[in-house]
Protein backbone atom coordinates (compact mmCIF):
# COMPACT_ATOMS: atom_id res chain seq x y z
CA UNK A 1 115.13 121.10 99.45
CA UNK A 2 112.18 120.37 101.58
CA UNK A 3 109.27 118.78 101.04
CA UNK A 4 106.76 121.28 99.66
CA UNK A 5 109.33 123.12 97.36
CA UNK A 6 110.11 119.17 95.67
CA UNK A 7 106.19 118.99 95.48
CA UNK A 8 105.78 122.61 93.97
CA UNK A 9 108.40 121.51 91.20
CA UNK A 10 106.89 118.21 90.22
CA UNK A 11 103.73 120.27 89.96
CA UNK A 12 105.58 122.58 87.49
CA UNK A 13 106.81 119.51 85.83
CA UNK A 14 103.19 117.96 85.20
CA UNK A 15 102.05 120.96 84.28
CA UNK A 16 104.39 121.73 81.41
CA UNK A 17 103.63 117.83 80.45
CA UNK A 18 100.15 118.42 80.22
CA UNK A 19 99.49 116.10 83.02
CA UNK A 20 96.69 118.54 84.48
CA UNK A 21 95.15 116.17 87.18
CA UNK A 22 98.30 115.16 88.58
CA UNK A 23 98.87 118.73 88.88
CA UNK A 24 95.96 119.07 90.59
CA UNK A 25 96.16 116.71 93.27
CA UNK A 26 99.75 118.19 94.06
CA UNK A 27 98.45 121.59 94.32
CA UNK A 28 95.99 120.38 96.77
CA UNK A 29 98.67 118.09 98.63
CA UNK A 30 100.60 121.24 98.77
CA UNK A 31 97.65 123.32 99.85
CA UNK A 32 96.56 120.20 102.79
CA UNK A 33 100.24 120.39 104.22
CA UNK A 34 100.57 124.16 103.79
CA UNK A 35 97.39 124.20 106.31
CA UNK A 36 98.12 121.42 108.58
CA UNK A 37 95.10 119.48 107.54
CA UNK A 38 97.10 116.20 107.14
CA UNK A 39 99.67 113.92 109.14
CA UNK A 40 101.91 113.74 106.92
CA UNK A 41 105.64 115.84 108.27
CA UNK A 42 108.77 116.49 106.48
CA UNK A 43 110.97 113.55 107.21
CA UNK A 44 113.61 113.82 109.77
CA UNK A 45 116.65 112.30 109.08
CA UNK A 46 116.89 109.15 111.48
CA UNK A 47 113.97 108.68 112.18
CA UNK A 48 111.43 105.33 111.01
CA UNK A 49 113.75 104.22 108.56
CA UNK A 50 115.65 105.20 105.39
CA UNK A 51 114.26 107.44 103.53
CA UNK A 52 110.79 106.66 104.71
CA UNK A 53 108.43 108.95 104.64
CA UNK A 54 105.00 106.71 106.56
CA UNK A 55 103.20 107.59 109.07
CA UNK A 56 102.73 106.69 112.60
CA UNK A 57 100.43 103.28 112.77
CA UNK A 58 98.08 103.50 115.60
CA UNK A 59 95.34 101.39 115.78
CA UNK A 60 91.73 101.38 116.07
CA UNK A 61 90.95 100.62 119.71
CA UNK A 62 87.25 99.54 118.63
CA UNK A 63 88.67 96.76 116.48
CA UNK A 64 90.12 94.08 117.70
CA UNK A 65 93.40 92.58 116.09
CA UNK A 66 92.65 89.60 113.89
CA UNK A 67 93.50 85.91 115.12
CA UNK A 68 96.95 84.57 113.96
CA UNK A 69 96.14 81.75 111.78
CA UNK A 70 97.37 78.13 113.66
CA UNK A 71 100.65 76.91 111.47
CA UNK A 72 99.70 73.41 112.43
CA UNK A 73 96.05 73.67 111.23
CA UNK A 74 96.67 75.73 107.95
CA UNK A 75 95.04 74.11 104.89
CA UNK A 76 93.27 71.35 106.72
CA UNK A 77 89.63 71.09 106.78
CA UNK A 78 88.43 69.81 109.76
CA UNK A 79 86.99 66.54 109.45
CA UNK A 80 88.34 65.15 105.99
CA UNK A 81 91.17 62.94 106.05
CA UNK A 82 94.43 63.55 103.94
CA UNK A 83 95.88 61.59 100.88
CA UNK A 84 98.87 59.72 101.83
């Protein structure tokens, strides 16, 4: 079963719950994919992990990673001394 057919039935499902906004937002999930406006593909099997379904991670080039905190330093405020 692929991916939008599973979607289509869990809209069915909500639906015939009464669950009208959930319904919604699948039928425009399904309607996003259905168009290629997202980044989201059908998983492949193999590939990124089991049974993952995330996308790719790139990063932001204009920001700049964060700084790793110092183990050595962490919870110590500079200048006051610590109870013995």
């Amino acid at each position: 079963m692929g991916m939008i057919e599973d979607l289509e039935r869990r809209m069915a499902q909500a639906a015939e719950a009464g669950d009208f906004e959930t319904a919604a937002t699948l039928r425009d999930a399904i309607a996003r994919i259905r168009s290629g406006d997202t980044n989201f593909v059908e998983q492949k099997p193999g590939r990124m992990g089991l049974g993952s379904s995330q996308e790719r991670y790139v990063p932001d080039p204009n920001k700049p990673l964060p700084k790793k905190p110092d183990p050595m330093t962490t919870g110590h405020k500079p200048g006051v001394r610590r109870a013995r």
